[in-house]
Protein backbone atom coordinates (compact mmCIF):
# COMPACT_ATOMS: atom_id res chain seq x y z
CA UNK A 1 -8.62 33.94 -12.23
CA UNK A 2 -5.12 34.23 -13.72
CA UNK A 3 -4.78 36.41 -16.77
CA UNK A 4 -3.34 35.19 -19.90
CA UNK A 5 -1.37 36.97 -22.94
CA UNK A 6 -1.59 35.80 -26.46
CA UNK A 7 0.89 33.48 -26.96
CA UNK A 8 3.86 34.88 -29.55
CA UNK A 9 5.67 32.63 -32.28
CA UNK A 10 8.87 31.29 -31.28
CA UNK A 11 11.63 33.97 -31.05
CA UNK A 12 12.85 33.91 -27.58
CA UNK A 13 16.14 32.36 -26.06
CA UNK A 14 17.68 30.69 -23.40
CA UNK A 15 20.31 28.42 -22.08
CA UNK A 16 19.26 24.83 -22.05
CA UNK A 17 20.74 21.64 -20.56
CA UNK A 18 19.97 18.66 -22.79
CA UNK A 19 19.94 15.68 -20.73
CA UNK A 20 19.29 11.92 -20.40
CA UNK A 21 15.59 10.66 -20.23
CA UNK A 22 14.95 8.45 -17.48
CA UNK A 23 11.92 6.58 -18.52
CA UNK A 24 9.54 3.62 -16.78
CA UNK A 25 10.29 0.41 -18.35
CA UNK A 26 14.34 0.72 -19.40
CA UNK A 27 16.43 2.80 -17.19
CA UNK A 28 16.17 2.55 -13.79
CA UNK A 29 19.25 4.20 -12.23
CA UNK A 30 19.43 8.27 -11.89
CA UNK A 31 22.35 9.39 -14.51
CA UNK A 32 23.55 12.86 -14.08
CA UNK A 33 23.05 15.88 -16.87
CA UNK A 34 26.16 17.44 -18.00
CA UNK A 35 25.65 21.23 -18.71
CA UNK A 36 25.83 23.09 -22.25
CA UNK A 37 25.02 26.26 -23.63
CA UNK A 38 22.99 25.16 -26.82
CA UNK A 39 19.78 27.33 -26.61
CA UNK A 40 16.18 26.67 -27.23
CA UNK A 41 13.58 28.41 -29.05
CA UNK A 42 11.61 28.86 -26.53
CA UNK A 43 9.27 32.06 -26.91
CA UNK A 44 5.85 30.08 -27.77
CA UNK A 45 5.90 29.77 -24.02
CA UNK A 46 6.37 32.57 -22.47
CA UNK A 47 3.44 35.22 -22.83
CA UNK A 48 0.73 32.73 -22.05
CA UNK A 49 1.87 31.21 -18.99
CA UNK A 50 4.18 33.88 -17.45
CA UNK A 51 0.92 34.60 -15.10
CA UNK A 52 0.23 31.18 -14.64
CA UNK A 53 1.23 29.50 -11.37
CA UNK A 54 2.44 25.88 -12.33
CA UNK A 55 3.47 23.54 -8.87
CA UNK A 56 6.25 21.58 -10.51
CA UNK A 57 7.01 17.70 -8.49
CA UNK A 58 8.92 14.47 -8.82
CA UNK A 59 7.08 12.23 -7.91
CA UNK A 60 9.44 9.55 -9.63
CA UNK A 61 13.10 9.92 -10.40
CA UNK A 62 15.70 13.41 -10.36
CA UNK A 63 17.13 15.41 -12.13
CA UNK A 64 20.48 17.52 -10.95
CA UNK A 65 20.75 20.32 -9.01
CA UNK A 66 22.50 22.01 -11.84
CA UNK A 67 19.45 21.46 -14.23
CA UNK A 68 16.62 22.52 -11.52
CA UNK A 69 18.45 25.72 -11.10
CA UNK A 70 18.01 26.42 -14.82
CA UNK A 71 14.57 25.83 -14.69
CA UNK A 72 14.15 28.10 -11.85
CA UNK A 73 16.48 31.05 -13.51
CA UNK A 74 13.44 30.80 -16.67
CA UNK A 75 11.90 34.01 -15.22
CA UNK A 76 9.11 33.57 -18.17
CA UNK A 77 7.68 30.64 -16.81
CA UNK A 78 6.10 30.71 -13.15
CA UNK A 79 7.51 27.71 -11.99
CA UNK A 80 7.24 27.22 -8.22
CA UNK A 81 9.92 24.23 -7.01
CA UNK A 82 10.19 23.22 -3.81
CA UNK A 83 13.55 23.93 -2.38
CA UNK A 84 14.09 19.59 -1.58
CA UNK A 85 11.99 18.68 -4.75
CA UNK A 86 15.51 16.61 -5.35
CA UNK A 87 17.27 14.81 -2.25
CA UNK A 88 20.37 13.44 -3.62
CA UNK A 89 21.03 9.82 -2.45
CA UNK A 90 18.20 6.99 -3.47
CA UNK A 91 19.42 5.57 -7.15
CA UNK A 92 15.54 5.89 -8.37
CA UNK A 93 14.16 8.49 -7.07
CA UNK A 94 13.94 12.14 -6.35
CA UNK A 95 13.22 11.85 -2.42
CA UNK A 96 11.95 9.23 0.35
CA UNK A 97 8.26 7.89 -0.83
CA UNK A 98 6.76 9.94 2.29
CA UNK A 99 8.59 13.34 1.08
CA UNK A 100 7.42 12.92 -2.51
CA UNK A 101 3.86 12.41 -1.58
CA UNK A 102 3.79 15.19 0.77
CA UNK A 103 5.02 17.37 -2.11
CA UNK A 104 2.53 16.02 -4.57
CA UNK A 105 -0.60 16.18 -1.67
CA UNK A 106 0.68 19.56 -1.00
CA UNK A 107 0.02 20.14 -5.03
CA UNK A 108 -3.12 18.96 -5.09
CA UNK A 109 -4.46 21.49 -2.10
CA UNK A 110 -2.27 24.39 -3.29
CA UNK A 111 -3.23 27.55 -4.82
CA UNK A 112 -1.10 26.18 -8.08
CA UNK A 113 -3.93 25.23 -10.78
CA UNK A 114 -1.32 23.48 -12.94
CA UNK A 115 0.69 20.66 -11.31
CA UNK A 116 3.79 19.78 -13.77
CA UNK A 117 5.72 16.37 -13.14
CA UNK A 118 9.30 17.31 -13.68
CA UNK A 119 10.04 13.84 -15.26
CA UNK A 120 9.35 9.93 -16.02
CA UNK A 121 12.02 7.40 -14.33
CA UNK A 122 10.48 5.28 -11.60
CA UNK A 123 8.59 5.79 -8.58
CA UNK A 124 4.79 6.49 -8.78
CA UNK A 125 3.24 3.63 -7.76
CA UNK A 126 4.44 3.38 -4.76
CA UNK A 127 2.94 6.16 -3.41
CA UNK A 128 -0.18 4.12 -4.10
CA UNK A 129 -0.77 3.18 -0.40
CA UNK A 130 0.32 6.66 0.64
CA UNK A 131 -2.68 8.42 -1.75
CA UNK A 132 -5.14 6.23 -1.01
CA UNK A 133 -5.57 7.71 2.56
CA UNK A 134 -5.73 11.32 1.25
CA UNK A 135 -9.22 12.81 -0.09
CA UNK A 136 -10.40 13.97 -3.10
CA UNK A 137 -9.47 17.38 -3.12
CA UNK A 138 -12.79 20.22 -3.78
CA UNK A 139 -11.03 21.83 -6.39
CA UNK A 140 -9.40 19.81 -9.48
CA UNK A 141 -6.26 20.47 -11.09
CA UNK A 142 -5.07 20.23 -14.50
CA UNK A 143 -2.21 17.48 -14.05
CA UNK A 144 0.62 17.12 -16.52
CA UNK A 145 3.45 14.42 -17.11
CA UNK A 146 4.04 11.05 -18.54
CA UNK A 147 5.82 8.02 -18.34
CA UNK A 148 5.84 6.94 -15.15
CA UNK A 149 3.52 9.40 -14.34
CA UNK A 150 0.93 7.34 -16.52
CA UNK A 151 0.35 5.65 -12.66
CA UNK A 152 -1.65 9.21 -12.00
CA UNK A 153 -3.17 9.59 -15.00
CA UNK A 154 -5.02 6.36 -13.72
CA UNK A 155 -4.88 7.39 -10.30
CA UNK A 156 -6.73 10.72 -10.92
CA UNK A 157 -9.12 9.39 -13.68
CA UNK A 158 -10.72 7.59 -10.24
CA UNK A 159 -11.28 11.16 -9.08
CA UNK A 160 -12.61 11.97 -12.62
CA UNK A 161 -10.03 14.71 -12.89
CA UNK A 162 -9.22 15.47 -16.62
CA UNK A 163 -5.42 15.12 -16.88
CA UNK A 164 -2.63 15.89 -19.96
CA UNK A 165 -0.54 13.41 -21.17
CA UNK A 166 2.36 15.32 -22.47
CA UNK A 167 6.20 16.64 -21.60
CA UNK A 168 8.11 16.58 -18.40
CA UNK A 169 8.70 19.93 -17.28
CA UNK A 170 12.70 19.47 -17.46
CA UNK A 171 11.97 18.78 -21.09
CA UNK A 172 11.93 22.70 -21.76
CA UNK A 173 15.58 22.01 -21.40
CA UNK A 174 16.05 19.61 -23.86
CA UNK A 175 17.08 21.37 -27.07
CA UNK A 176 16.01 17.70 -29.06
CA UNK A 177 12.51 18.31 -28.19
CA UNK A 178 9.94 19.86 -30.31
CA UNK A 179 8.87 22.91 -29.57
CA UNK A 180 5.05 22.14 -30.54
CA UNK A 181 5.65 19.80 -27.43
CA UNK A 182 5.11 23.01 -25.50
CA UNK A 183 3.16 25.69 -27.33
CA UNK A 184 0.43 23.09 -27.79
CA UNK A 185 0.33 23.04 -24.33
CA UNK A 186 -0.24 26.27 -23.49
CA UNK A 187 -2.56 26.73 -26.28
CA UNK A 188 -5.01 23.96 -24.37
CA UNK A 189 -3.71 25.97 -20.89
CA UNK A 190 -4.40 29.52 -21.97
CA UNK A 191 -8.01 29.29 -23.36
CA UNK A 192 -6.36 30.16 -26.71
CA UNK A 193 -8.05 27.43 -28.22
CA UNK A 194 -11.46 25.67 -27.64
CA UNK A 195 -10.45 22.25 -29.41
CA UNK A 196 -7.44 20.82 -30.95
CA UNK A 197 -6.63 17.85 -33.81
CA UNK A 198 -4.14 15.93 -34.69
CA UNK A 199 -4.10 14.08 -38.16
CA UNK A 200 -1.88 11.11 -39.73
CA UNK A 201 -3.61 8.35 -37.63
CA UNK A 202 -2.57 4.99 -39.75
CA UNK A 203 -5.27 2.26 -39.37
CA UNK A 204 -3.49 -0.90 -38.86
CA UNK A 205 -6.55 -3.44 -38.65
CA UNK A 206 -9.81 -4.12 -40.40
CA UNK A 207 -12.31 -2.79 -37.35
CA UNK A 208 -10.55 0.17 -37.58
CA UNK A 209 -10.84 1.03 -41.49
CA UNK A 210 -14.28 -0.15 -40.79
CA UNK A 211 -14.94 3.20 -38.96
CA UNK A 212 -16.17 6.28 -40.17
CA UNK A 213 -16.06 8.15 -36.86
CA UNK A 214 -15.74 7.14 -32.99
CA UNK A 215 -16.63 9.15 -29.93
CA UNK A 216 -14.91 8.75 -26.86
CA UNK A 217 -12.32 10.05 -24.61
CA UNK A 218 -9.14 8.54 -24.25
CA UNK A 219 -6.95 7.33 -21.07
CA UNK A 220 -3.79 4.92 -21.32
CA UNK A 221 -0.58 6.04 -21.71
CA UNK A 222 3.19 3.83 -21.06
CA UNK A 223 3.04 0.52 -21.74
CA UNK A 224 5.05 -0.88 -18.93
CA UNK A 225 3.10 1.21 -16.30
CA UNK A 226 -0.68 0.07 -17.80
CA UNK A 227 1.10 -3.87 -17.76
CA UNK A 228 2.25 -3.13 -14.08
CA UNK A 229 -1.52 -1.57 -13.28
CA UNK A 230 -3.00 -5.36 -13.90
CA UNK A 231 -4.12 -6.86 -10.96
CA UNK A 232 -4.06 -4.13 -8.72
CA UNK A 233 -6.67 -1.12 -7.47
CA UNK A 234 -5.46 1.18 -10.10
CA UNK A 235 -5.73 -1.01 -12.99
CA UNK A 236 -6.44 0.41 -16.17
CA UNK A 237 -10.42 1.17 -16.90
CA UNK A 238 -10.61 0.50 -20.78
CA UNK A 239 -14.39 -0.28 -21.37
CA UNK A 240 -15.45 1.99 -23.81
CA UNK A 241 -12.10 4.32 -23.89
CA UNK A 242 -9.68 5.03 -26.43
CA UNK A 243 -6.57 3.62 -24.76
CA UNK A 244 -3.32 5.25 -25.82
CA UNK A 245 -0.18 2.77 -25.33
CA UNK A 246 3.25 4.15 -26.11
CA UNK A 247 6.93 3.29 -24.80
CA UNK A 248 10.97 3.44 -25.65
CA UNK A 249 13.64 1.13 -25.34
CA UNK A 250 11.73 -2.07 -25.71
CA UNK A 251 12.68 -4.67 -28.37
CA UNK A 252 10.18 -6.00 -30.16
CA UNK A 253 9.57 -9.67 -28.58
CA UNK A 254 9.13 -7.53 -25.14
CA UNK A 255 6.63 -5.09 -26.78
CA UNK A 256 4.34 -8.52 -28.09
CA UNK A 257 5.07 -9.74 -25.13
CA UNK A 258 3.39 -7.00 -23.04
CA UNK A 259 0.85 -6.23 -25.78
CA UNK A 260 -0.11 -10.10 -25.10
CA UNK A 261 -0.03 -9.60 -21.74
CA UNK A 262 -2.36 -7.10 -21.75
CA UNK A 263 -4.75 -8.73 -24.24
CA UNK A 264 -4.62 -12.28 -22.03
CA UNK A 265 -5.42 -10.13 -18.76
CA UNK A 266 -8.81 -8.83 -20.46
CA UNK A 267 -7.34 -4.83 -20.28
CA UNK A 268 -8.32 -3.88 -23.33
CA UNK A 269 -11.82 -5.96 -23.13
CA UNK A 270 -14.57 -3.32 -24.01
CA UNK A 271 -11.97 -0.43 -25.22
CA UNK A 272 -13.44 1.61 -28.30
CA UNK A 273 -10.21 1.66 -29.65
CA UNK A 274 -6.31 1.67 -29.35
CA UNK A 275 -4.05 4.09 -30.47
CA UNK A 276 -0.29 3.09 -30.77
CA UNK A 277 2.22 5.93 -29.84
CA UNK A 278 5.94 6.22 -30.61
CA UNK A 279 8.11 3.17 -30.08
CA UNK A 280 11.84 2.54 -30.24
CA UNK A 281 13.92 -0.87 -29.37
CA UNK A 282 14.81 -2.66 -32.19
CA UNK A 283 13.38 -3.60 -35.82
CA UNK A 284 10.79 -6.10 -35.18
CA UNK A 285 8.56 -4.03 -32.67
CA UNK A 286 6.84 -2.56 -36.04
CA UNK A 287 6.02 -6.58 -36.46
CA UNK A 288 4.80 -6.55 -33.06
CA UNK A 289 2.74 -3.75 -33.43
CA UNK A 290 0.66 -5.08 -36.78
CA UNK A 291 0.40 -8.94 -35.43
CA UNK A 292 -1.42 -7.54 -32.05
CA UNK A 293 -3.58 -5.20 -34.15
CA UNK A 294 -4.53 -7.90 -36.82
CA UNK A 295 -5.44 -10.39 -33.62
CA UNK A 296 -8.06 -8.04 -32.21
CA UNK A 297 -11.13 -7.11 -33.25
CA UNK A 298 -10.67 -3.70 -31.27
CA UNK A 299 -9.88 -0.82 -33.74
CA UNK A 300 -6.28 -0.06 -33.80
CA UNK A 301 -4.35 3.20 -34.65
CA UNK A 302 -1.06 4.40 -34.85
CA UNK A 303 0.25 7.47 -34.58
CA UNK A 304 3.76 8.39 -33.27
CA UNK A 305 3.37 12.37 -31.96
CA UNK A 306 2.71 10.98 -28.32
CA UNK A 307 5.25 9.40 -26.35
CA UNK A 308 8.98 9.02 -25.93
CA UNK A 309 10.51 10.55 -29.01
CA UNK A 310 10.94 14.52 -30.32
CA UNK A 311 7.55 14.70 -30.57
CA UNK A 312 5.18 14.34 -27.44
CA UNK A 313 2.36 16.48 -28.66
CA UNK A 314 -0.55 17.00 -25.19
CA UNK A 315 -3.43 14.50 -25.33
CA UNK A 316 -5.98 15.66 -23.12
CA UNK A 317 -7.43 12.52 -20.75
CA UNK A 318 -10.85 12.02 -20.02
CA UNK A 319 -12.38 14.34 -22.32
CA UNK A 320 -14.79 14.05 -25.51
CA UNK A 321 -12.72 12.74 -28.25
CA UNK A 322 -13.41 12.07 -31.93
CA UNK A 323 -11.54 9.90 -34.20
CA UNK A 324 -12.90 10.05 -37.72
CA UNK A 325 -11.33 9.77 -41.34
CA UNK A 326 -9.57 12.45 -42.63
CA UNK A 327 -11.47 14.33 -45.36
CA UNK A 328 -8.23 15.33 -47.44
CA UNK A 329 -6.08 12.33 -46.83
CA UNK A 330 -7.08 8.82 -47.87
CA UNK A 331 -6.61 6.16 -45.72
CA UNK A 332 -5.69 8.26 -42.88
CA UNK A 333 -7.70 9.35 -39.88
CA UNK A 334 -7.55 12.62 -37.24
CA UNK A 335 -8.32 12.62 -34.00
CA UNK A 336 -9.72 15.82 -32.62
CA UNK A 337 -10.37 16.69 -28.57
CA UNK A 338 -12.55 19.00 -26.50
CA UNK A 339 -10.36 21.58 -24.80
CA UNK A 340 -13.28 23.77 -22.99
CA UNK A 341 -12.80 23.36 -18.72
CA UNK A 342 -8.69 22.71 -19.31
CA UNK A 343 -7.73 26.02 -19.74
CA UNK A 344 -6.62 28.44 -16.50
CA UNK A 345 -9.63 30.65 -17.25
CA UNK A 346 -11.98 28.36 -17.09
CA UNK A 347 -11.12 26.56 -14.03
CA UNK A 348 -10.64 28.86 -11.87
């Protein structure tokens, strides 16, 4: 059992690199992070995890060498990186597909209860083949990332591991982030809180004004990576979920595209109910967004604190979920989730 401080308001310091975002579905090639001094408030993190052991991999694309380095000088936060977590020299990703499932299987049967991915980019599911051989390990872990990393959320959900869909850990460099990104997290890590809600949920169809309150638990997560998951072993499980579906850099004919996609392949056949994320592309994916959600009679929510943008506040996968109307905003709804068996103290 690892012991945990109460966490602090933000007040602390230190010397950030802000770099570029590599996500799933628009960017493909590794860019480089030029360095700067601009700091980040950064103290809501500190106390409450400075005990905690958190494995950090890549299991898609890189970052520099000059931007792991500052995440290793954070002497707050108990990162452990491997030494070749980054292999300069493949445009996509952070090391061979055999080295970056070692890293992550060596993860999963450390001592490490939290395993962090350090970003989004491209590279996940192809260590499909390569995970499939390895077995379920005794002990869970609490798994963090997004993105690309939306492949494991899936993956892991088959092990019926409870997973966070939030940050990269390189994030805590990015000055443009929020910091609730982060102290949120570590509110559901620490045991400082036993549930947590989020309001502003916007109904955008009839079946979902139509709802007073839904119990579930939600998986889902980038849009590219659950249209990528049809047809294959990993392929999104929707029937009676809440299915988040978020992503960046997609114009809006691509995003009704996908979303049509999706609804044509049967994915969301069953589902209790979609919730909408951030998007960015261009100024008809809001179009896209309300012409999918008026075509199907799942209930359909949008709310843009999870995904791409400043804000990418945790959602906790796989765990009892409640969406229900808020009681002091009309028209609006909250979604609230069980935090009990995610926190360090509880889990081991």
């Amino acid at each position: 059992m690892y012991s945990l401080f109460t966490m602090k308001n933000l007040s602390q310091s230190i010397l950030v690199l802000p770099f570029l975002i590599l996500t799933a579905c628009t960017t493909i090639k590794q860019k480089p992070l030029a360095a700067t001094d601009k700091p980040i408030n950064s103290g809501a993190l500190h106390d409450a995890i400075k005990k905690v052991p958190i494995r950090v991999v890549a299991p898609s694309s890189g970052v520099e060498l000059e931007s792991l380095a500052k995440l290793r000088s954070i002497e707050t936060i108990n990162f452990d990186i491997p030494d070749d977590i980054f292999v300069p020299g493949s445009p996509y990703h952070a090391n061979s597909d055999e080295e970056r499932f070692r890293q992550l299987q060596e993860a999963f049967l450390g001592h490490a209860p939290v395993v962090w991915s350090l970003r989004g980019g491209y590279g996940c599911t192809r260590l499909y083949d390569l995970l499939n051989t390895m077995e379920k390990p005794a002990t869970p872990k609490i798994f963090v990332g997004y993105s690309d990393s939306t492949f494991l959320h899936l993956f892991l959900s088959r092990w019926g591991w409870q997973t966070i869909h939030a940050a990269g850990a390189a994030e805590v460099l990015d000055a443009n982030k929020k910091a609730k990104n982060f102290s949120h997290l570590f509110d559901i890590l620490s045991g400082k809180i036993k549930s947590i809600q989020y309001g502003g949920f916007k109904p955008l169809n009839n079946a979902a004004l139509s709802i007073d309150e839904l119990k579930s638990s939600v998986i889902g997560g980038n849009m590219t990576i659950l249209t990528n998951s049809l047809g294959t072993p990993w392929q999104i499980q929707a029937q009676d979920k809440i299915v988040l579906v978020e992503d960046t850099g997609t114009r809006g004919y691509a995003v009704d595209r996908a979303l049509n996609h999706l609804h044509q392949a049967k994915a969301f056949k069953g589902a209790a109910a979609i919730i909408f994320g951030s998007f960015s592309g261009d100024e008809h994916v809001d179009y896209a967004l309300r012409r999918f959600a008026e075509a199907i009679d799942v209930p359909v929510f949008q709310c843009a604190k999870f995904g791409h943008q400043q804000k990418n506040y945790p959602l906790i996968f796989n765990t009892p979920t409640v969406i229900k109307k808020a009681a002091n905003k009309e028209g609006t709804y909250t979604l609230s989730m069980d935090t009990v068996g995610l926190s360090i103290e509880s889990s081991h």
